[in-house]
Protein backbone atom coordinates (compact mmCIF):
# COMPACT_ATOMS: atom_id res chain seq x y z
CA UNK A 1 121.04 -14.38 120.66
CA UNK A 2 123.22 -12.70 123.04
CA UNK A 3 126.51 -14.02 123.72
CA UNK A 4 130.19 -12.89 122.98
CA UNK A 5 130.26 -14.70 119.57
CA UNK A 6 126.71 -13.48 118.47
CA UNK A 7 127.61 -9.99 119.26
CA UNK A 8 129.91 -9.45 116.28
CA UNK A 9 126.79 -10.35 113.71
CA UNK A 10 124.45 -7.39 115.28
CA UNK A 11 125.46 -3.77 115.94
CA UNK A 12 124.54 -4.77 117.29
CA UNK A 13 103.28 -8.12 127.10
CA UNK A 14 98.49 -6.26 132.48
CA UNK A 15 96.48 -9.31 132.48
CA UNK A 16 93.26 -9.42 134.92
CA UNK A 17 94.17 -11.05 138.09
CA UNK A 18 90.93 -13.50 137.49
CA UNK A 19 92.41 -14.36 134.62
CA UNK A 20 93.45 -17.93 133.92
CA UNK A 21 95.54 -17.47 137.62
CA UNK A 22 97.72 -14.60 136.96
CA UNK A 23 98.21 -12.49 139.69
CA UNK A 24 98.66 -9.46 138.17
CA UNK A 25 97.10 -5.79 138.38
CA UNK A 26 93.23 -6.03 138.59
CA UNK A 27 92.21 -4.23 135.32
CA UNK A 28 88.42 -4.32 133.34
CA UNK A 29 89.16 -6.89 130.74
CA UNK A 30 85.90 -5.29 128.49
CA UNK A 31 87.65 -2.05 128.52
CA UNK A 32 90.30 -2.08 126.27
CA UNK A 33 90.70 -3.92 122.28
CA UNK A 34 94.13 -3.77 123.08
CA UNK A 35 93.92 -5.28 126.56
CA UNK A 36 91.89 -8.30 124.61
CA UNK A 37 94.73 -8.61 121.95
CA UNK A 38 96.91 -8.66 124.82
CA UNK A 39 95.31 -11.46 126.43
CA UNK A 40 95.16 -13.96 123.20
CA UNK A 41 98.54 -13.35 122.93
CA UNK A 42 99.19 -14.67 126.63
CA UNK A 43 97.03 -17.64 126.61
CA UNK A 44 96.62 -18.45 122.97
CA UNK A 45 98.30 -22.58 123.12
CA UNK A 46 99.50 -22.28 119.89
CA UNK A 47 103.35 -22.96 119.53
CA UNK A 48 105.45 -20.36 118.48
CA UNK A 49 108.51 -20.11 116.30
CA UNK A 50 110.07 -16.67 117.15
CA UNK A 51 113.16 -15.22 115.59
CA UNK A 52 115.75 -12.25 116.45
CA UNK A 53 116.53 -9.74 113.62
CA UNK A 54 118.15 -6.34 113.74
CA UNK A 55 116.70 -3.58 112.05
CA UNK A 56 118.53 -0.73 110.02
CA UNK A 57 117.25 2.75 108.98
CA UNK A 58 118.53 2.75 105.68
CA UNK A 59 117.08 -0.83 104.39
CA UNK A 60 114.37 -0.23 102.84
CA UNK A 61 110.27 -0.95 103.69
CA UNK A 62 110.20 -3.08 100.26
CA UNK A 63 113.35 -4.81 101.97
CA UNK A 64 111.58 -5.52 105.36
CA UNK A 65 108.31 -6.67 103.46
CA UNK A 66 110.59 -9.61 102.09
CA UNK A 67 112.10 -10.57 105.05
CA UNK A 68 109.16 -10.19 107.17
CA UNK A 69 106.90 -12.17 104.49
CA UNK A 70 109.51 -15.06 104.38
CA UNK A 71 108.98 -15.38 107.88
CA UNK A 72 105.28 -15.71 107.38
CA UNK A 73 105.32 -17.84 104.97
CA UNK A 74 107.81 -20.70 106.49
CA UNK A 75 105.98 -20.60 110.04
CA UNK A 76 107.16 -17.72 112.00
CA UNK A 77 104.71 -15.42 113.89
CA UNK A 78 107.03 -13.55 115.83
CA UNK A 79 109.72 -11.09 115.29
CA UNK A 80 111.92 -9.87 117.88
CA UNK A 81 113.67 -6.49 116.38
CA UNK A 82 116.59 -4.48 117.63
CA UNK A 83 116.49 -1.45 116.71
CA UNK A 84 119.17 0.61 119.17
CA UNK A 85 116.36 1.50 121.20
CA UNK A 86 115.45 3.92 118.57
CA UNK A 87 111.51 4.01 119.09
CA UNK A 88 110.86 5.89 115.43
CA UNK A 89 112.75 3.23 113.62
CA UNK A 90 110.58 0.57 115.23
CA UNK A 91 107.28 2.32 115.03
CA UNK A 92 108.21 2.67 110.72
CA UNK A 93 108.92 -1.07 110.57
CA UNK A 94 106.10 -2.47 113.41
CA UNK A 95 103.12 -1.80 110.41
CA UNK A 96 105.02 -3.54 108.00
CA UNK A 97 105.98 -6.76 110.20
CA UNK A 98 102.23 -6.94 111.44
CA UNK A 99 100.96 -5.96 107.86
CA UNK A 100 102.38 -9.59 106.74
CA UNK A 101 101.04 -11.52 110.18
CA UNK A 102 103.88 -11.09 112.65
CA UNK A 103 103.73 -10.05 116.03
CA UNK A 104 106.66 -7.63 116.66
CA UNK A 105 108.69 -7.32 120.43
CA UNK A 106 111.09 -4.29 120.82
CA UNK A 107 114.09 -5.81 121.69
CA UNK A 108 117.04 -3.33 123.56
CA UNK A 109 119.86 -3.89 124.87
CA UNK A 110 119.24 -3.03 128.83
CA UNK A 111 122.00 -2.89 131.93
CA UNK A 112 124.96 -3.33 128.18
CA UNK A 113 124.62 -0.15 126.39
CA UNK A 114 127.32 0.38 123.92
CA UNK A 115 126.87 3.79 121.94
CA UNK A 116 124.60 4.85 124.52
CA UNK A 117 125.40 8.60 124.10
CA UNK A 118 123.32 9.87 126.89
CA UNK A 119 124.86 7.27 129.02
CA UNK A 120 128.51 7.85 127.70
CA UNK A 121 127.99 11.57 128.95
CA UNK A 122 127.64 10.18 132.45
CA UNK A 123 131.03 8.08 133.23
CA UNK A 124 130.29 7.37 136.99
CA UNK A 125 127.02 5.49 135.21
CA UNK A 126 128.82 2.30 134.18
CA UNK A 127 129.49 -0.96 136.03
CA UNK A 128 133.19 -1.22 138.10
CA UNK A 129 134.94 -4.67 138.24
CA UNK A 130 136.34 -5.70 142.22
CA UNK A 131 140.34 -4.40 141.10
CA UNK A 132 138.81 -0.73 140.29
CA UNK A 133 138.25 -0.39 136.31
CA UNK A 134 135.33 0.70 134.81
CA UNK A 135 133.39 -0.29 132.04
CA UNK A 136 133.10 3.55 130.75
CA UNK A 137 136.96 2.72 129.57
CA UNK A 138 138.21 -0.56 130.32
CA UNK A 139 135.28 -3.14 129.76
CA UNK A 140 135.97 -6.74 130.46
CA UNK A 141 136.66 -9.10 127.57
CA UNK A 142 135.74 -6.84 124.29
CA UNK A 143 134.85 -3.20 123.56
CA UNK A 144 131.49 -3.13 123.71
CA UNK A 145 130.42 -4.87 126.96
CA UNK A 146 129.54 -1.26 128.33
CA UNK A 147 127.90 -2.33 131.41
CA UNK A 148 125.65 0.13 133.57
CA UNK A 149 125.47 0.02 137.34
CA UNK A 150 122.10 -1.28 137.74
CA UNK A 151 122.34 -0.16 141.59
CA UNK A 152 122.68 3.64 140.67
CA UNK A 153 119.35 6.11 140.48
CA UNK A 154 120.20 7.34 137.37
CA UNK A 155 121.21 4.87 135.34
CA UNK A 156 118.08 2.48 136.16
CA UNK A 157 116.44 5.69 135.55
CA UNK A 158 117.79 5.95 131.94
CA UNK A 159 117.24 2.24 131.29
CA UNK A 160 113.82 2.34 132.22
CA UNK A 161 113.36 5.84 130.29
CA UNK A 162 114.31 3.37 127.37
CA UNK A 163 111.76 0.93 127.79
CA UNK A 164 108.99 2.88 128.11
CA UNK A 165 110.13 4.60 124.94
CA UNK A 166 109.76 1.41 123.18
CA UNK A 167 106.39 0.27 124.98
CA UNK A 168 104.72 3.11 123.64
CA UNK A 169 105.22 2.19 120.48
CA UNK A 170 101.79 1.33 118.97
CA UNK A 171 101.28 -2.32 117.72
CA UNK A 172 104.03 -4.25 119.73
CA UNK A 173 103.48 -6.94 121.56
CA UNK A 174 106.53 -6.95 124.07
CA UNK A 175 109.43 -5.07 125.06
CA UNK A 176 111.93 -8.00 125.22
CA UNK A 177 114.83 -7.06 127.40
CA UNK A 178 118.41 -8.38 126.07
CA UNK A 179 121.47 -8.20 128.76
CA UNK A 180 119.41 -8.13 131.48
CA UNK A 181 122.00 -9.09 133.92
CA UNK A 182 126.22 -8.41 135.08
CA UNK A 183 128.65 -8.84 133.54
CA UNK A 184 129.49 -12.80 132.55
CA UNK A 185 131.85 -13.66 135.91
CA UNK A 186 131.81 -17.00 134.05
CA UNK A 187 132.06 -17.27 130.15
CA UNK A 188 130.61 -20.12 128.33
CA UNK A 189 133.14 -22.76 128.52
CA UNK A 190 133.13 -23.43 124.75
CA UNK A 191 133.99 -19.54 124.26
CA UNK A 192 137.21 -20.18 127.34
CA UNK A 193 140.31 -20.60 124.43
CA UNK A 194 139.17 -17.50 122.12
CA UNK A 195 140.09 -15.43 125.16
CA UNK A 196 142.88 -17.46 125.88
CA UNK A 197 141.13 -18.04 129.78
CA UNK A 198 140.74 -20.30 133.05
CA UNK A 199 137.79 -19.07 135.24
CA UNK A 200 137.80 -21.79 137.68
CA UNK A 201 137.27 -18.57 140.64
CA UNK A 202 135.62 -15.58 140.37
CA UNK A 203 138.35 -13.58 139.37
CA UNK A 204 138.58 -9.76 140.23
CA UNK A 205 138.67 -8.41 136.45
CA UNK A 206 135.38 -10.09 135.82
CA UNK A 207 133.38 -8.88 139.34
CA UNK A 208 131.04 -6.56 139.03
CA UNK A 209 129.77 -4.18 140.58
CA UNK A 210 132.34 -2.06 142.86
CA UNK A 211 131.43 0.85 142.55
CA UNK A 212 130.94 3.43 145.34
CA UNK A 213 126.90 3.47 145.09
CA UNK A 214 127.02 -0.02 145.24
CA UNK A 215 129.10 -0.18 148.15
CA UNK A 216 127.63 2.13 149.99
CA UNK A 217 124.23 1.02 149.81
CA UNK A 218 124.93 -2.63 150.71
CA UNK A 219 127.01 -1.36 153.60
CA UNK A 220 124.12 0.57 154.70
CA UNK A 221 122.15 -2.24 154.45
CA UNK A 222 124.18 -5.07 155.83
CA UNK A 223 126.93 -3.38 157.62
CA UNK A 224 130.12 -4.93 155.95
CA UNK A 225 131.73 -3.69 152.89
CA UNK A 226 132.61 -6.08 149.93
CA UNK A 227 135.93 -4.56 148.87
CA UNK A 228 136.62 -6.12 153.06
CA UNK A 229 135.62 -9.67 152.01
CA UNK A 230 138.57 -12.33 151.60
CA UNK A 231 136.32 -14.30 149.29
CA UNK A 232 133.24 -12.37 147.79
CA UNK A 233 132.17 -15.32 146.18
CA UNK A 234 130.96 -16.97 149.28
CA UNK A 235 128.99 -13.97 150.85
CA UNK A 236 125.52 -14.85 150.20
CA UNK A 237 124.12 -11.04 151.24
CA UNK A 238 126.61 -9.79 148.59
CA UNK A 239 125.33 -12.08 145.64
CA UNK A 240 121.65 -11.69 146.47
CA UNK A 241 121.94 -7.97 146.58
CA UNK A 242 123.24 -7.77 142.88
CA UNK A 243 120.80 -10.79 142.17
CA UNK A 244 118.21 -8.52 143.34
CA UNK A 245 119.50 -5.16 141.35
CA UNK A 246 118.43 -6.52 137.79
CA UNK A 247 114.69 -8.29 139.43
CA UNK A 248 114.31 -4.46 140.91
CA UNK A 249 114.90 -3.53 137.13
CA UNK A 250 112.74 -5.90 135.09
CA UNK A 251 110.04 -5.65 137.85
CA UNK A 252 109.94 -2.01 137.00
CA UNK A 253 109.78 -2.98 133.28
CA UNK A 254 106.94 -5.09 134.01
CA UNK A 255 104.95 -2.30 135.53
CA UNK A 256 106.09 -0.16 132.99
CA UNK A 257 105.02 -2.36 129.82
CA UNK A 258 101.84 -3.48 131.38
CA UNK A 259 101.12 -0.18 131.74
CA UNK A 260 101.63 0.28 128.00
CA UNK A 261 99.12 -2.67 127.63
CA UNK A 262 102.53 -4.67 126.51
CA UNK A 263 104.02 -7.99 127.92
CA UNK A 264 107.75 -8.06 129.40
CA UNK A 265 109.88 -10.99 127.54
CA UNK A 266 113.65 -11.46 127.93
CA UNK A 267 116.47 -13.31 126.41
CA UNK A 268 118.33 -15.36 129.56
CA UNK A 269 121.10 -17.24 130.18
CA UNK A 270 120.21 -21.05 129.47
CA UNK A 271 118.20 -22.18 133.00
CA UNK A 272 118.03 -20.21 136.23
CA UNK A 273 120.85 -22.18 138.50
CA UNK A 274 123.21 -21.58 135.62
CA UNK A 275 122.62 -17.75 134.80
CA UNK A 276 122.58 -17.16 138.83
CA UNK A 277 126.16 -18.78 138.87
CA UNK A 278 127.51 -17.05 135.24
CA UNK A 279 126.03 -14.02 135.52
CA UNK A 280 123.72 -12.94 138.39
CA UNK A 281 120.87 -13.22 136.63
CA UNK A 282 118.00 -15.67 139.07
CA UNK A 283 115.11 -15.36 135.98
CA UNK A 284 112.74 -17.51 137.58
CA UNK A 285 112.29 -15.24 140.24
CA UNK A 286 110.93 -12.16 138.02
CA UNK A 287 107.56 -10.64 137.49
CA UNK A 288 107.64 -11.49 133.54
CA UNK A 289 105.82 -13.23 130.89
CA UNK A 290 107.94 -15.00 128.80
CA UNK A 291 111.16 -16.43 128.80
CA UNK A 292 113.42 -17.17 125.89
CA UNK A 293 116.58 -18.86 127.22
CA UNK A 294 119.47 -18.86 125.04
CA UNK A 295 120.20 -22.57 124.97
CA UNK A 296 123.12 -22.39 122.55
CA UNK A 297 124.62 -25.75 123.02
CA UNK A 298 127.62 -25.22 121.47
CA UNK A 299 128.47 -22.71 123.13
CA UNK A 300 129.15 -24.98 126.51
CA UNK A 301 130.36 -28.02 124.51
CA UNK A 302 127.10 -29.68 124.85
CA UNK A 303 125.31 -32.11 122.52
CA UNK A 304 122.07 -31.62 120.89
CA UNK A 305 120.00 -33.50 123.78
CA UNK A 306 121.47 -30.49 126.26
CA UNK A 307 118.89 -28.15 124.78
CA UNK A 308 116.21 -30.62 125.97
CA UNK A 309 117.86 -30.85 129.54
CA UNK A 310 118.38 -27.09 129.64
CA UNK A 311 114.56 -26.54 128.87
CA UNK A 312 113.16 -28.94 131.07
CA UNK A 313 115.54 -27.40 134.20
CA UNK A 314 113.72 -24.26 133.23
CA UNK A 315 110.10 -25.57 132.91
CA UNK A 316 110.71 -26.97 136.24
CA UNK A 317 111.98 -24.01 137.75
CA UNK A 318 109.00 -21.58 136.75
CA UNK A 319 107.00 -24.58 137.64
CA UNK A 320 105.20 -22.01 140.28
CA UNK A 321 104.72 -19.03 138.37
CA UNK A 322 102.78 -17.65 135.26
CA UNK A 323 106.24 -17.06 133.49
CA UNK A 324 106.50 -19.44 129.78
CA UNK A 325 109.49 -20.76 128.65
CA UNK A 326 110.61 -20.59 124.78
CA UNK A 327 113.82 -22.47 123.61
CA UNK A 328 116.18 -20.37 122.36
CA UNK A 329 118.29 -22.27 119.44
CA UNK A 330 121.44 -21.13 117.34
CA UNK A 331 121.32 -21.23 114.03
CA UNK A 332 124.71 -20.86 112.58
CA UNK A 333 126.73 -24.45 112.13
CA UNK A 334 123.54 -26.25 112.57
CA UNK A 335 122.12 -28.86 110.40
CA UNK A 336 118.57 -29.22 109.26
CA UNK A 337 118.07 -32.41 111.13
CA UNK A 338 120.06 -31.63 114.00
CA UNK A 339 117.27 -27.78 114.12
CA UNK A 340 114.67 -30.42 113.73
CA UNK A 341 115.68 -32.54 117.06
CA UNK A 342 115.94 -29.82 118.81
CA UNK A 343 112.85 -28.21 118.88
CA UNK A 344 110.89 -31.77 118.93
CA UNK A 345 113.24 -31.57 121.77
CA UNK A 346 112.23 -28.44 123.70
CA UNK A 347 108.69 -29.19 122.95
CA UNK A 348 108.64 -32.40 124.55
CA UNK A 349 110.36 -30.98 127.53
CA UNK A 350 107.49 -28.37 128.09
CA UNK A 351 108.66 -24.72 126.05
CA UNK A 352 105.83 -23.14 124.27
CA UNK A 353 107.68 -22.00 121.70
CA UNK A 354 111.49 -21.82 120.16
CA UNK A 355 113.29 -18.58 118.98
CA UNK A 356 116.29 -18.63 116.47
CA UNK A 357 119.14 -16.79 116.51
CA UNK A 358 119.26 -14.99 114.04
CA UNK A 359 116.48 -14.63 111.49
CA UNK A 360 120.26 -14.08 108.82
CA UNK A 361 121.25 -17.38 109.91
CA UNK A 362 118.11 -19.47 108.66
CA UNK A 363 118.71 -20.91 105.52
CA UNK A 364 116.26 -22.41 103.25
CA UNK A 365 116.79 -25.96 104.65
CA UNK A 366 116.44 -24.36 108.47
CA UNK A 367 113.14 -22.57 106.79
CA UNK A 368 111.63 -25.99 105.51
CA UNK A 369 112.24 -27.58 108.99
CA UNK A 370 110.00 -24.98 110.37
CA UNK A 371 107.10 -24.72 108.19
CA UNK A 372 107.17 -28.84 108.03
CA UNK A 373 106.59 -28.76 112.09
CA UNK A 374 104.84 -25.16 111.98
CA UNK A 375 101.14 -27.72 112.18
CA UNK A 376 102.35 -30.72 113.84
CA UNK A 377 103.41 -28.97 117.00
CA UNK A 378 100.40 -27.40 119.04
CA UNK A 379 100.34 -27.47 122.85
């Protein structure tokens, strides 16, 4: 879903720790229907075909019932809907997506808040690059890449104001967390000649963060500032202390959601080696439940088999932890047979499920493809 491209078509789950080996908070399992639900939803081996959609407060319910129905009815169970963050929207539409089957996750937008207006009262809030500009009025590569410092009290504060918000909504499975992560230091290399770019170093304009919080605290912490380094790139204390700023943040979410008797699930960068070296982003190394890596193959001038590589890096990297994978495909330009091959493709390389961008994009071929494997593929 998330990606420079895919950003122009959107305006844009507290498990017992005896439980099948999650080490998680110790809770009463018999104490809670919704704890229960939560559970089947962890462990149930079913393979699921999830799909992003954005929500808007003037479509109608009658509209939603449609789209959510079609869903149903071609093999989709889960529904991943942006809604801004706005928790009222999402608690109207939750009934109606569950009403016809689907299990609903409240996906935001998290450290990239464009129209944020509490945020955009705070300028000293947002991300600043390594030459001095901040994202509040210069933001790297297009206008909406309004990046928060995730190092600063307040704005992790505000974030995580945000996903509670949405966790309390009654009937959702998961807040699913969206730019979870820097700015991209690297872009796809497929997406390199619409901005006219070579990032073969990590140039200044695209470094992030700078600001003074950040500086500060890493100084404090490992007594050398950044802004002194002749090469930030190779300063390993540097990288893992931004690494660490967005696991601080979806480790909070995690507490947070679990707390809400919700899972935590997040849209990633393709496998964990790759989003640490794009954009700071080491997923494998989170307290979450799912996973849904954007494996957009075109997007890195890669061939169908890539999404089966891409997965199986993944699988192998969450290899120790109770984290599940689920391919994330994109839908526009693709073919019915090439969709096909590639989720026979991340199922045989270990994801429990696939997630299409966008639920817009699938076409009534795409739709047949689906429901045709909905029964063949179980786990």
């Amino acid at each position: 879903m998330e990606n420079l491209v895919v950003m122009k078509k959107k305006s844009k789950l507290f498990i017992c720790s005896i439980l099948i080996g999650f080490t998680m908070v110790s809770c009463d399992f018999k104490e809670s229907t919704k704890e229960e639900n939560l559970v089947e939803d962890i462990v149930k081996d079913e393979f699921q075909f999830w799909t992003w959609t954005s929500a808007n407060a003037k479509k109608s319910d009658e509209a939603y019932q449609q789209e959510f129905a079609k869903y149903k009815a071609n093999g989709i169970n889960d529904v991943l809907i942006n809604t801004g963050t706005d928790a009222e929207l999402l608690a109207r539409i939750t009934p109606i997506a569950k009403k016809e089957g689907l299990e609903v996750h409240a996906w935001m937008f998290t450290i990239n808040r464009p129209g944020d207006k509490i945020a955009n009262e705070h300028p000293e809030w947002f991300a600043v690059s390594r030459d001095g500009k901040s994202c509040y009025d210069e933001p790297p590569y297009v206008g909406y890449y309004k990046w928060l410092c995730p190092t600063r009290a307040e704005s992790k504060a505000h974030i995580l104001s945000l996903v509670e918000g949405l966790a309390k909504v009654e009937g959702v499975a998961s807040v699913h967390l969206d730019y979870i992560r820097y700015s991209d230091i690297y872009l796809p290399i497929g997406l390199l000649p619409k901005y006219n770019l070579k990032q073969e170093t990590e140039l200044p304009e695209f470094d992030f963060c700078y600001c003074d919080v950040c500086l500060e605290t890493f100084e404090k912490e490992h007594h050398k500032n950044p802004k002194d380094f002749e090469n930030p790139a190779i300063d390993m204390e540097w990288k893992n202390f931004r690494l660490n700023k967005v696991k601080d943040i979806v480790d909070a979410a995690y507490e947070i959601a679990h707390k809400n008797n919700k899972i935590l699930t997040a849209a990633v960068f393709p496998y964990p080696e790759m989003a640490d070296h794009m954009v700071r982003q080491r997923w494998d190394k989170w307290n979450i439940d799912k996973v849904l890596p954007m494996i957009y193959h075109g997007f890195y001038n890669e061939e169908i088999d890539w999404i089966g590589y891409a997965t199986g890096q993944g699988v192998k990297d969450l290899k120790n932890t109770n984290t599940e994978l689920h391919t994330g495909i994109y839908i526009p330009g693709m073919s019915a047979e090439e969709l096909e091959e590639a989720i026979v493709l991340a199922k045989e390389n270990g994801a429990k499920g696939v997630s299409f961008f966008d639920g817009g994009a699938l076409k009534e071929e795409h739709l047949a493809v689906i429901k045709k494997l909905k029964n063949k593929l179980t786990l």
